[in-house]
PDB file of N, CA and C in Angstrom:
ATOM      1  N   UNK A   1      -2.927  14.427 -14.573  1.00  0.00           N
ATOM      2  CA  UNK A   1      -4.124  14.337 -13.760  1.00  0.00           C
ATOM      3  C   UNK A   1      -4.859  15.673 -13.735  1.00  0.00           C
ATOM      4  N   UNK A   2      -4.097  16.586 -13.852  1.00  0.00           N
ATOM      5  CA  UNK A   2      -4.948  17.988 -14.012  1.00  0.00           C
ATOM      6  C   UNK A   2      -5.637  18.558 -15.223  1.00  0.00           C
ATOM      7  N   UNK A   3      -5.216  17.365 -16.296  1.00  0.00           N
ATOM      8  CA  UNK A   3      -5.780  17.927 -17.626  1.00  0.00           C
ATOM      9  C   UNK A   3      -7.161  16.917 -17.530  1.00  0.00           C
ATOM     10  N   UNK A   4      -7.043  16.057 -16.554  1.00  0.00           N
ATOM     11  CA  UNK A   4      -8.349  15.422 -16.198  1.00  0.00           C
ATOM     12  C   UNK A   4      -9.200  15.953 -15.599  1.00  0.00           C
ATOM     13  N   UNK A   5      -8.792  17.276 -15.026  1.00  0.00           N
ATOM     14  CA  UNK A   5      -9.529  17.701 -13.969  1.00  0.00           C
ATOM     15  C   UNK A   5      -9.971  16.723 -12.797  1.00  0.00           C
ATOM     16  N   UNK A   6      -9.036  16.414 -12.575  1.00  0.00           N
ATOM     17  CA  UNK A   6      -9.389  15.363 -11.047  1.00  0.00           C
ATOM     18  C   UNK A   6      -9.148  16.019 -10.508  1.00  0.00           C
ATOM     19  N   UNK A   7     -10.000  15.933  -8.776  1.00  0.00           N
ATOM     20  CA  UNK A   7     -10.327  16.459  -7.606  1.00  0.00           C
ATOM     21  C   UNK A   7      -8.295  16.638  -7.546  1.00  0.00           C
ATOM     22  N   UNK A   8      -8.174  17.902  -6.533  1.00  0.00           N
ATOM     23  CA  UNK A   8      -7.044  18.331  -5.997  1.00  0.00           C
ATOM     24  C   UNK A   8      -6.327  17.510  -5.069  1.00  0.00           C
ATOM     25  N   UNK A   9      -7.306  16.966  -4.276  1.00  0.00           N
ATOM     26  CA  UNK A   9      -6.811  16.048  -3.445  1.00  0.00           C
ATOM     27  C   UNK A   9      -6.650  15.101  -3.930  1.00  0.00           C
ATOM     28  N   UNK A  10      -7.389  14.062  -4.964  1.00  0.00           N
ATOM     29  CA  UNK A  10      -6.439  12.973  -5.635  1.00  0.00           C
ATOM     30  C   UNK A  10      -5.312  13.576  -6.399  1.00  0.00           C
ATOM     31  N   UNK A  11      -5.241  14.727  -6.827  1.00  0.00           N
ATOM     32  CA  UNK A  11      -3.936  14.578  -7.374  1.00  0.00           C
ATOM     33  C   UNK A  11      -2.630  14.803  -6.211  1.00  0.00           C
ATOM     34  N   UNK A  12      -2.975  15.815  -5.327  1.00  0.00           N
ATOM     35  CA  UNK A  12      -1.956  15.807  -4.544  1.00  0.00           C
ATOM     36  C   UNK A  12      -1.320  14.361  -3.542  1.00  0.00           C
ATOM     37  N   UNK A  13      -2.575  13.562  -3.423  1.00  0.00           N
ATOM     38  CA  UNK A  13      -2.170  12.216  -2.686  1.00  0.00           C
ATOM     39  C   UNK A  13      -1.539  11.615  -3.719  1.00  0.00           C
ATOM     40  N   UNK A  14      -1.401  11.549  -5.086  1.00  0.00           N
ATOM     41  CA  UNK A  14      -0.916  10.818  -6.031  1.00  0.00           C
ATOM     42  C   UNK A  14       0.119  11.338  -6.119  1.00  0.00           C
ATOM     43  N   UNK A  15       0.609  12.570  -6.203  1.00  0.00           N
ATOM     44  CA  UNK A  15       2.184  13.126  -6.174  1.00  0.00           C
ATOM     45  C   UNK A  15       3.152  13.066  -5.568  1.00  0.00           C
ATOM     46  N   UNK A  16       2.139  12.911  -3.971  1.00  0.00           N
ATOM     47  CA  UNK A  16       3.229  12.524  -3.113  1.00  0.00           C
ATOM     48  C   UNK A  16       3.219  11.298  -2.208  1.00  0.00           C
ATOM     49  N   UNK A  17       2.561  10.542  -2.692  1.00  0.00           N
ATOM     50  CA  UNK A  17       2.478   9.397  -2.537  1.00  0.00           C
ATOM     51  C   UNK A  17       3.537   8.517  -1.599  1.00  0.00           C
ATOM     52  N   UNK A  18       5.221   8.780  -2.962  1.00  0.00           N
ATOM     53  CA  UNK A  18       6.417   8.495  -2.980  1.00  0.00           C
ATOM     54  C   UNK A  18       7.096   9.260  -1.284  1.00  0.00           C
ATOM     55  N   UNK A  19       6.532  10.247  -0.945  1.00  0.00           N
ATOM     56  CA  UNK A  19       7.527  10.572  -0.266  1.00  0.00           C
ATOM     57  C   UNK A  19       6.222  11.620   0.486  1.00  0.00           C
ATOM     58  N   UNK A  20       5.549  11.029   1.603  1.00  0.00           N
ATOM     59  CA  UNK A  20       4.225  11.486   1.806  1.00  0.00           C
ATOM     60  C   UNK A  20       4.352  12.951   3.188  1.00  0.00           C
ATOM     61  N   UNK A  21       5.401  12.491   3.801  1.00  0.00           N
ATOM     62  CA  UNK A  21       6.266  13.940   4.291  1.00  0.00           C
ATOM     63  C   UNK A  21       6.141  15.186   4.114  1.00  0.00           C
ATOM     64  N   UNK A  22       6.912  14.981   2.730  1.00  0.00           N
ATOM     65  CA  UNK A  22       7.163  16.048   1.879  1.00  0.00           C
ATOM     66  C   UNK A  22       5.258  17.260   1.254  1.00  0.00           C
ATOM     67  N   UNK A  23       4.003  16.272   1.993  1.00  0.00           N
ATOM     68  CA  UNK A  23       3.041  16.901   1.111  1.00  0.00           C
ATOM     69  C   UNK A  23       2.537  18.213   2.351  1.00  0.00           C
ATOM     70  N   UNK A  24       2.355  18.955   1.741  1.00  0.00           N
ATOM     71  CA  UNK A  24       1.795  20.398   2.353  1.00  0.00           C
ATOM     72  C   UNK A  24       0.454  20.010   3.279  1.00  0.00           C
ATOM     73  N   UNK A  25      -0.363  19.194   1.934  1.00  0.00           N
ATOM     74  CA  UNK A  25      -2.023  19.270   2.308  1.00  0.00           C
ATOM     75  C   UNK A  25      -2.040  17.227   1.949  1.00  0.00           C
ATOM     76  N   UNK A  26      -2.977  17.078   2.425  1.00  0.00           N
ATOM     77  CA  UNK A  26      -3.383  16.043   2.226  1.00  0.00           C
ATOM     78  C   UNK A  26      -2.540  14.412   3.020  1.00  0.00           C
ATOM     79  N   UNK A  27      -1.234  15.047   3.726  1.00  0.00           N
ATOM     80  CA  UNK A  27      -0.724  14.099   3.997  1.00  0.00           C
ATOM     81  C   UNK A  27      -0.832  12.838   4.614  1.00  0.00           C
ATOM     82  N   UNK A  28      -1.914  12.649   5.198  1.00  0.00           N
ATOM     83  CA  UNK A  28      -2.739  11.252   5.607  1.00  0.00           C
ATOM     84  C   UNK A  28      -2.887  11.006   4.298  1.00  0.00           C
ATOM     85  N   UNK A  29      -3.707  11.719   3.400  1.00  0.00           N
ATOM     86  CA  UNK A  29      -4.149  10.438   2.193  1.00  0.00           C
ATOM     87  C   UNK A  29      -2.327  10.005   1.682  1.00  0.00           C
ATOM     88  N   UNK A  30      -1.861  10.758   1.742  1.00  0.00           N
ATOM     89  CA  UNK A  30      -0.943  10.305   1.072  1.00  0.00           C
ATOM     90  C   UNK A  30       0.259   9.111   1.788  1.00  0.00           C
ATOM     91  N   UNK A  31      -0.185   9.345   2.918  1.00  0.00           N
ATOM     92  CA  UNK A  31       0.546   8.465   4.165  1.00  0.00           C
ATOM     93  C   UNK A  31      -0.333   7.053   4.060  1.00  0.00           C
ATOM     94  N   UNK A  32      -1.101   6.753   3.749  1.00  0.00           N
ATOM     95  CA  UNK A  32      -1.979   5.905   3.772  1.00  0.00           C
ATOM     96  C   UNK A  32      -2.140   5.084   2.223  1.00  0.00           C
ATOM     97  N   UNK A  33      -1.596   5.746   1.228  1.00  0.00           N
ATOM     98  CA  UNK A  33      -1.321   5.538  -0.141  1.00  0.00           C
ATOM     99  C   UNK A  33       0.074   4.881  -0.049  1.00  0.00           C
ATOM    100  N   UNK A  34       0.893   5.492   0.866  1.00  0.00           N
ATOM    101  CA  UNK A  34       2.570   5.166   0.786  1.00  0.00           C
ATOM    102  C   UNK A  34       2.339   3.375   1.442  1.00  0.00           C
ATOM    103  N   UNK A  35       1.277   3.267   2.664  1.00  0.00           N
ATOM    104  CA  UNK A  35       1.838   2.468   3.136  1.00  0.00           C
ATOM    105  C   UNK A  35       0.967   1.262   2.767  1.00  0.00           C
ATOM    106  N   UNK A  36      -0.144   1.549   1.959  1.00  0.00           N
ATOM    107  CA  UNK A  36      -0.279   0.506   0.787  1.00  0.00           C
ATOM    108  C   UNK A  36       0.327  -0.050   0.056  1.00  0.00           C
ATOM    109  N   UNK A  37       0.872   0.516  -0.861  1.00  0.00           N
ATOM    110  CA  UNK A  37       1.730   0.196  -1.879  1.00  0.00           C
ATOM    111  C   UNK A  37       3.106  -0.808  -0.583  1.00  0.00           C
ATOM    112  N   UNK A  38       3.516  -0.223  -0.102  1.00  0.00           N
ATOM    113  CA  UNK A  38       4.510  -1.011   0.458  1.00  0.00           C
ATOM    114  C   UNK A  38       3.579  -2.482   1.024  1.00  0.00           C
ATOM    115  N   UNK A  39       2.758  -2.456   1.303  1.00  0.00           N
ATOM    116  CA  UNK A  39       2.202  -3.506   1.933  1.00  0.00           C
ATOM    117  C   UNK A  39       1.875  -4.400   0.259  1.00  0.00           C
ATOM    118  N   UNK A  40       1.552  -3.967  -0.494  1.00  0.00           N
ATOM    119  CA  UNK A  40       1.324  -4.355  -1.934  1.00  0.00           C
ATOM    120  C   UNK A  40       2.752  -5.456  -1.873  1.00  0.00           C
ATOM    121  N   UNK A  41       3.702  -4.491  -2.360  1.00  0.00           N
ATOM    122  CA  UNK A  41       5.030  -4.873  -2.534  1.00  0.00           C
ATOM    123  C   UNK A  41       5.803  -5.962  -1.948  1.00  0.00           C
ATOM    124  N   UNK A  42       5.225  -5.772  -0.347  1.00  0.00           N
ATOM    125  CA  UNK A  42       5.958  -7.073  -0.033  1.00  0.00           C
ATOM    126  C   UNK A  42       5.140  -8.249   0.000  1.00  0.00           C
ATOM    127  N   UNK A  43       3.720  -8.423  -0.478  1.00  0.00           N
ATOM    128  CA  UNK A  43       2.899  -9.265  -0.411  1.00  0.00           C
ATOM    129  C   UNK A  43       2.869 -10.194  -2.230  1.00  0.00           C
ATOM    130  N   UNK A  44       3.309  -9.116  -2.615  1.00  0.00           N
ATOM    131  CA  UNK A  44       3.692  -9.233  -4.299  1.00  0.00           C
ATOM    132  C   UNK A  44       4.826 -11.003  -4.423  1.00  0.00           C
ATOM    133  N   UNK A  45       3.946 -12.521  -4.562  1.00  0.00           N
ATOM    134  CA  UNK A  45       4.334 -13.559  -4.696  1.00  0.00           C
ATOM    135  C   UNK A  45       5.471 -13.277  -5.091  1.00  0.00           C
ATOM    136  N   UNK A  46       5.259 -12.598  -6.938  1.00  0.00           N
ATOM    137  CA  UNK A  46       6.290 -12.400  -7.551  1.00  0.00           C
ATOM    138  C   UNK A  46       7.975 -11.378  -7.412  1.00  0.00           C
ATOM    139  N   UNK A  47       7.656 -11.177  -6.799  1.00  0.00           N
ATOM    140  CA  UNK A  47       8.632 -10.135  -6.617  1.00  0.00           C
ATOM    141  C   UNK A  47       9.718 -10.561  -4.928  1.00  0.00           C
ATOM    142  N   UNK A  48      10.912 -10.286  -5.135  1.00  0.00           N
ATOM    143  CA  UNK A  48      11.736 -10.615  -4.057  1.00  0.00           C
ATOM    144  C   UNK A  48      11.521  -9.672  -3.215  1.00  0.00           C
ATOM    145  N   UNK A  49      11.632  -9.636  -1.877  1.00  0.00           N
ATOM    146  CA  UNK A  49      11.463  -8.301  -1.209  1.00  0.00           C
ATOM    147  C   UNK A  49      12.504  -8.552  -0.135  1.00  0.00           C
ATOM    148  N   UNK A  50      13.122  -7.814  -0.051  1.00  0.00           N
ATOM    149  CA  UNK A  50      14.095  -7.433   1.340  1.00  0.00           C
ATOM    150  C   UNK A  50      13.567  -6.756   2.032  1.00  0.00           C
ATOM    151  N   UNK A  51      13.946  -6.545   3.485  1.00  0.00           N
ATOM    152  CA  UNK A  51      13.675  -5.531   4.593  1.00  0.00           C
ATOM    153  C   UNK A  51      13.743  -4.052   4.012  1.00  0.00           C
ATOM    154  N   UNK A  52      13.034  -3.783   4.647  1.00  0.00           N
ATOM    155  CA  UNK A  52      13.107  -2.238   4.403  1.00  0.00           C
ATOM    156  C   UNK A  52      12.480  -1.283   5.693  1.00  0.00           C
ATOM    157  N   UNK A  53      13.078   0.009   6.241  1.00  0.00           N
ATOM    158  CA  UNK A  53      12.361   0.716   6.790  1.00  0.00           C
ATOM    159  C   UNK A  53      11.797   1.994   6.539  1.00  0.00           C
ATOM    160  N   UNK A  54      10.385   2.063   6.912  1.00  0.00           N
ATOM    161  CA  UNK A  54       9.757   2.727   6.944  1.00  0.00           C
ATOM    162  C   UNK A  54       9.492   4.396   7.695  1.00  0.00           C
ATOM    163  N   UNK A  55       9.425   5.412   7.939  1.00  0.00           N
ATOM    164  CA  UNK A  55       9.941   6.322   8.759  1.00  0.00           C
ATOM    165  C   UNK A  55       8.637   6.428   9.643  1.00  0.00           C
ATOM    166  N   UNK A  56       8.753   6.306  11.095  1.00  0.00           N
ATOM    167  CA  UNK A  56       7.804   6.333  11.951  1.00  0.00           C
ATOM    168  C   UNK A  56       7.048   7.140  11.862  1.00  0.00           C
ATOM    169  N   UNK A  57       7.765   8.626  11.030  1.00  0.00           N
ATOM    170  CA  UNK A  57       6.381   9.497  11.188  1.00  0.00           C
ATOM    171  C   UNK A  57       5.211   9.079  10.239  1.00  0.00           C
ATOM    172  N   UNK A  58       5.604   8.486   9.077  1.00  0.00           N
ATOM    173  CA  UNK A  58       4.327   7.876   8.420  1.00  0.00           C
ATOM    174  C   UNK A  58       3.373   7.200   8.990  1.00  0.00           C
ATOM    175  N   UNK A  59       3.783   6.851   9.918  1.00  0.00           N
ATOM    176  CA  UNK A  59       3.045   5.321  11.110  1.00  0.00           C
ATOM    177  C   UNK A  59       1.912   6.290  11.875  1.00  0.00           C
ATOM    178  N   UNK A  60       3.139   7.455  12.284  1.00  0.00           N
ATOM    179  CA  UNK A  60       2.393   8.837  13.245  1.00  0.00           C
ATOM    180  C   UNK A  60       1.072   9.659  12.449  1.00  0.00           C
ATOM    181  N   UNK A  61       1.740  10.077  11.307  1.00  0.00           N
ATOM    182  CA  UNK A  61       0.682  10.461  10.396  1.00  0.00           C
ATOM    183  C   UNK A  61      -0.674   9.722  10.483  1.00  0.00           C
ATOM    184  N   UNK A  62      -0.617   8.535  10.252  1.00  0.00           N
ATOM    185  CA  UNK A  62      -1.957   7.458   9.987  1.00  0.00           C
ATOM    186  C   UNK A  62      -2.499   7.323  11.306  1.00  0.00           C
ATOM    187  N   UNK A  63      -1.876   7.105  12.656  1.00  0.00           N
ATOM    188  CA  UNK A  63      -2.162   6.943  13.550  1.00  0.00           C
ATOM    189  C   UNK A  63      -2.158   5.310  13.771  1.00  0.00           C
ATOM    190  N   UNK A  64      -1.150   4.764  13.300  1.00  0.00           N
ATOM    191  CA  UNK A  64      -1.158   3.502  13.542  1.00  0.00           C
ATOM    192  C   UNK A  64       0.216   2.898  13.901  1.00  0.00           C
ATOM    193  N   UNK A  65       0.641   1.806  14.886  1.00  0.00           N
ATOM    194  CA  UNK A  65       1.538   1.501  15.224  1.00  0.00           C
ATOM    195  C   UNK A  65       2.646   0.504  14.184  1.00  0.00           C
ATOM    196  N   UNK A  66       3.724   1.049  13.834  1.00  0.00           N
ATOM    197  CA  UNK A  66       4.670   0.803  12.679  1.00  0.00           C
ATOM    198  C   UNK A  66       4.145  -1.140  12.889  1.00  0.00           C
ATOM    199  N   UNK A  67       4.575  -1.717  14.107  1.00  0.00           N
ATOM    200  CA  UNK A  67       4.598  -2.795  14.549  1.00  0.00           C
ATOM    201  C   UNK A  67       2.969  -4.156  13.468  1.00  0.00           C
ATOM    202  N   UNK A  68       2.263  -3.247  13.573  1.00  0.00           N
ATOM    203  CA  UNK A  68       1.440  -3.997  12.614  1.00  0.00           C
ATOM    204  C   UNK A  68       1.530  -4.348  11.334  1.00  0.00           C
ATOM    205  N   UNK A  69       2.761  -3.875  11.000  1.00  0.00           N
ATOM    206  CA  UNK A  69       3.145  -4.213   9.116  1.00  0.00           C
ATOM    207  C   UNK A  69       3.386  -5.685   9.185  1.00  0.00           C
ATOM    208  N   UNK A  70       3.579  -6.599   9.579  1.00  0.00           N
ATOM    209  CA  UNK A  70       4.213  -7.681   9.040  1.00  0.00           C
ATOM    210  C   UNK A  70       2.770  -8.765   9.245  1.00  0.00           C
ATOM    211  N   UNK A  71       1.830  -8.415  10.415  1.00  0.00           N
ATOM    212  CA  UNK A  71       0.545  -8.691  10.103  1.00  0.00           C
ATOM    213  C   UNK A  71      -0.131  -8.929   9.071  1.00  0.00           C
ATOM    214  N   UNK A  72      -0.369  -7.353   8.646  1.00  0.00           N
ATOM    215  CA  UNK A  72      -1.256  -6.774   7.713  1.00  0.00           C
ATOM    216  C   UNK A  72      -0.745  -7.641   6.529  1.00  0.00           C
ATOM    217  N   UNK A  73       0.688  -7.406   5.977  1.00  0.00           N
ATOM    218  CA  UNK A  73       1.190  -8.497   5.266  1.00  0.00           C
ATOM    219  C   UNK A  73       0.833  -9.352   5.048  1.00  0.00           C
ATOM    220  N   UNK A  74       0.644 -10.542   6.242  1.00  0.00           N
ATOM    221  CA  UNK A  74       0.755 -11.492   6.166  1.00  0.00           C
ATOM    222  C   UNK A  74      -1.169 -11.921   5.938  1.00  0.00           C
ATOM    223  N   UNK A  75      -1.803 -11.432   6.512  1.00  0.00           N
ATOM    224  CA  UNK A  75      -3.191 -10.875   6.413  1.00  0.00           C
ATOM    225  C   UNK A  75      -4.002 -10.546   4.800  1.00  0.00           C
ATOM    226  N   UNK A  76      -3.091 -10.083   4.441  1.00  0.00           N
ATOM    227  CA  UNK A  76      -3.003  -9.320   3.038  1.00  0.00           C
ATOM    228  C   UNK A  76      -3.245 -10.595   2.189  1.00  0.00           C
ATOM    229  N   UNK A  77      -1.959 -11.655   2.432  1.00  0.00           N
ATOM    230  CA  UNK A  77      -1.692 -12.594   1.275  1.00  0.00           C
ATOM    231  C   UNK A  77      -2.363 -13.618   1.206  1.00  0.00           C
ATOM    232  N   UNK A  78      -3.191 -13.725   2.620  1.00  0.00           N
ATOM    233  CA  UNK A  78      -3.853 -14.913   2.555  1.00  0.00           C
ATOM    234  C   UNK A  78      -5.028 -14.272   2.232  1.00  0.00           C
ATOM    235  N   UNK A  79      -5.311 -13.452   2.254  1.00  0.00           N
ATOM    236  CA  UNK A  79      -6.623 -12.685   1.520  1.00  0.00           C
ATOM    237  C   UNK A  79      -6.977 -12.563   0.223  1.00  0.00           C
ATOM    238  N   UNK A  80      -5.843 -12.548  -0.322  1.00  0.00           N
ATOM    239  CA  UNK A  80      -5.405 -12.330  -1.815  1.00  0.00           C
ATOM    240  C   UNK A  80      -5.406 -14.001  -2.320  1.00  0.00           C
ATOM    241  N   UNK A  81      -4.490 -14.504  -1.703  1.00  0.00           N
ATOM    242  CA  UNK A  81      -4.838 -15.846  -2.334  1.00  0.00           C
ATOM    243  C   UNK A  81      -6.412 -16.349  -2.400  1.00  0.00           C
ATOM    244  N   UNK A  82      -7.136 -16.215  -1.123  1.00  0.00           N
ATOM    245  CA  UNK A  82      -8.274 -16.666  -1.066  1.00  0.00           C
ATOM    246  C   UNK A  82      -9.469 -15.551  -2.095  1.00  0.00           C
ATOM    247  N   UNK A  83      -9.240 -14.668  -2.973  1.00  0.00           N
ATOM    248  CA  UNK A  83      -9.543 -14.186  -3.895  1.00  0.00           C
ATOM    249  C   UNK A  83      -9.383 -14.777  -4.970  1.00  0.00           C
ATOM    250  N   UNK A  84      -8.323 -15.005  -5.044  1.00  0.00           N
ATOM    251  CA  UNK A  84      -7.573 -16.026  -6.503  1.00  0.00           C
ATOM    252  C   UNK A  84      -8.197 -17.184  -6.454  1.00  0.00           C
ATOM    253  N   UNK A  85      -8.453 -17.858  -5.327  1.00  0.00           N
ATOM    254  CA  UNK A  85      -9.250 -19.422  -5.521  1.00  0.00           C
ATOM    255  C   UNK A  85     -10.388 -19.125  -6.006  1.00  0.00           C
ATOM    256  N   UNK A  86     -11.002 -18.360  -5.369  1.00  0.00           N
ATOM    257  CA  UNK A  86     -12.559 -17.866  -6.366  1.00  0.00           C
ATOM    258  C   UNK A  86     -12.271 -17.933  -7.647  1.00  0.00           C
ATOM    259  N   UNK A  87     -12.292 -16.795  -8.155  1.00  0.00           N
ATOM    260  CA  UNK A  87     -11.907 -16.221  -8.940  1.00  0.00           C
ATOM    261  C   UNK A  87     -11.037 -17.012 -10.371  1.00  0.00           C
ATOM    262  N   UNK A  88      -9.857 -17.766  -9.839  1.00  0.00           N
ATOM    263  CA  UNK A  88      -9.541 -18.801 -10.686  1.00  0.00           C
ATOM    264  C   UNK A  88      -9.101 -20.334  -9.993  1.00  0.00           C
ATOM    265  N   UNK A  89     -10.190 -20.608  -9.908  1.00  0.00           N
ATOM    266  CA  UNK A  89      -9.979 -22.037  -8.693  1.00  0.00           C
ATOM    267  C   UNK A  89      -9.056 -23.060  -9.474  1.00  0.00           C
ATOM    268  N   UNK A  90      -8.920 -23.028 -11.122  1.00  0.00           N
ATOM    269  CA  UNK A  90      -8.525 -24.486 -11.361  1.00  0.00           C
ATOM    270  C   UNK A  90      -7.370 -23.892 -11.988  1.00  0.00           C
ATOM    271  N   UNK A  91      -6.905 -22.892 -12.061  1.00  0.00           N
ATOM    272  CA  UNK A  91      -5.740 -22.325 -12.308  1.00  0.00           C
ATOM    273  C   UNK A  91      -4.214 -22.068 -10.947  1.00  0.00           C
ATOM    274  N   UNK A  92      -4.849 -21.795  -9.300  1.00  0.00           N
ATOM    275  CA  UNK A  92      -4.410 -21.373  -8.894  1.00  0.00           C
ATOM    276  C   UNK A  92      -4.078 -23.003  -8.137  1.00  0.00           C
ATOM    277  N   UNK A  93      -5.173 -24.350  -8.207  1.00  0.00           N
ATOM    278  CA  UNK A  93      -4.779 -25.220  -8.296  1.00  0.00           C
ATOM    279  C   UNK A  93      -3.658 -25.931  -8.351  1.00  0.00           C
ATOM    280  N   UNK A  94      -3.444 -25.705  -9.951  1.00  0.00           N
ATOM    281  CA  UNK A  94      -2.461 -26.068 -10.889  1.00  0.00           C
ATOM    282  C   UNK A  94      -1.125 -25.874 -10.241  1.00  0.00           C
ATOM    283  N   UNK A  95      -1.114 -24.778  -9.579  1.00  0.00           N
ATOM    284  CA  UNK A  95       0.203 -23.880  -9.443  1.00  0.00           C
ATOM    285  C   UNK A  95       0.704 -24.648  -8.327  1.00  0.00           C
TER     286      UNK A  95
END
């Protein structure tokens, strides 16, 4: 990303993404990147997902209460599906 010369702050939210704690500078973007992807993940049809926890300070970081994940989730998928009907109505049909 640096031989791209991308902005500092996308690269640092992209580095630490994984483990958003750990970032010096930028740690909201990167707290907010972490808890996408997890919201991705468990919304992901394909994919099995088990429980998992999350560390409150990420929740603290964003300023949002841990308690809304299974919402947003659930929020997420029916959003996503209702994208897919657009998008491929006689395919998602089928399924």
């Amino acid at each position: 990303m640096h031989t791209w010369d991308l902005p500092e702050g996308l690269q640092q939210t992209t580095l630490h993404h994984v483990d958003p704690l750990n970032a010096e500078q930028y740690m909201l973007e990167a707290s907010i990147v972490h808890i996408a992807k997890q919201v991705s993940r468990m919304t992901d049809q394909d994919q099995v997902t088990d429980a998992f926890v999350m560390d409150d300070q990420i929740w603290q970081v964003v300023g949002l209460d841990s308690g809304i994940f299974d919402s947003v989730c659930d929020e997420t998928q029916r959003k996503t599906a209702q994208a897919l009907d657009l998008l491929f109505p006689r395919t998602r049909q089928s399924a």
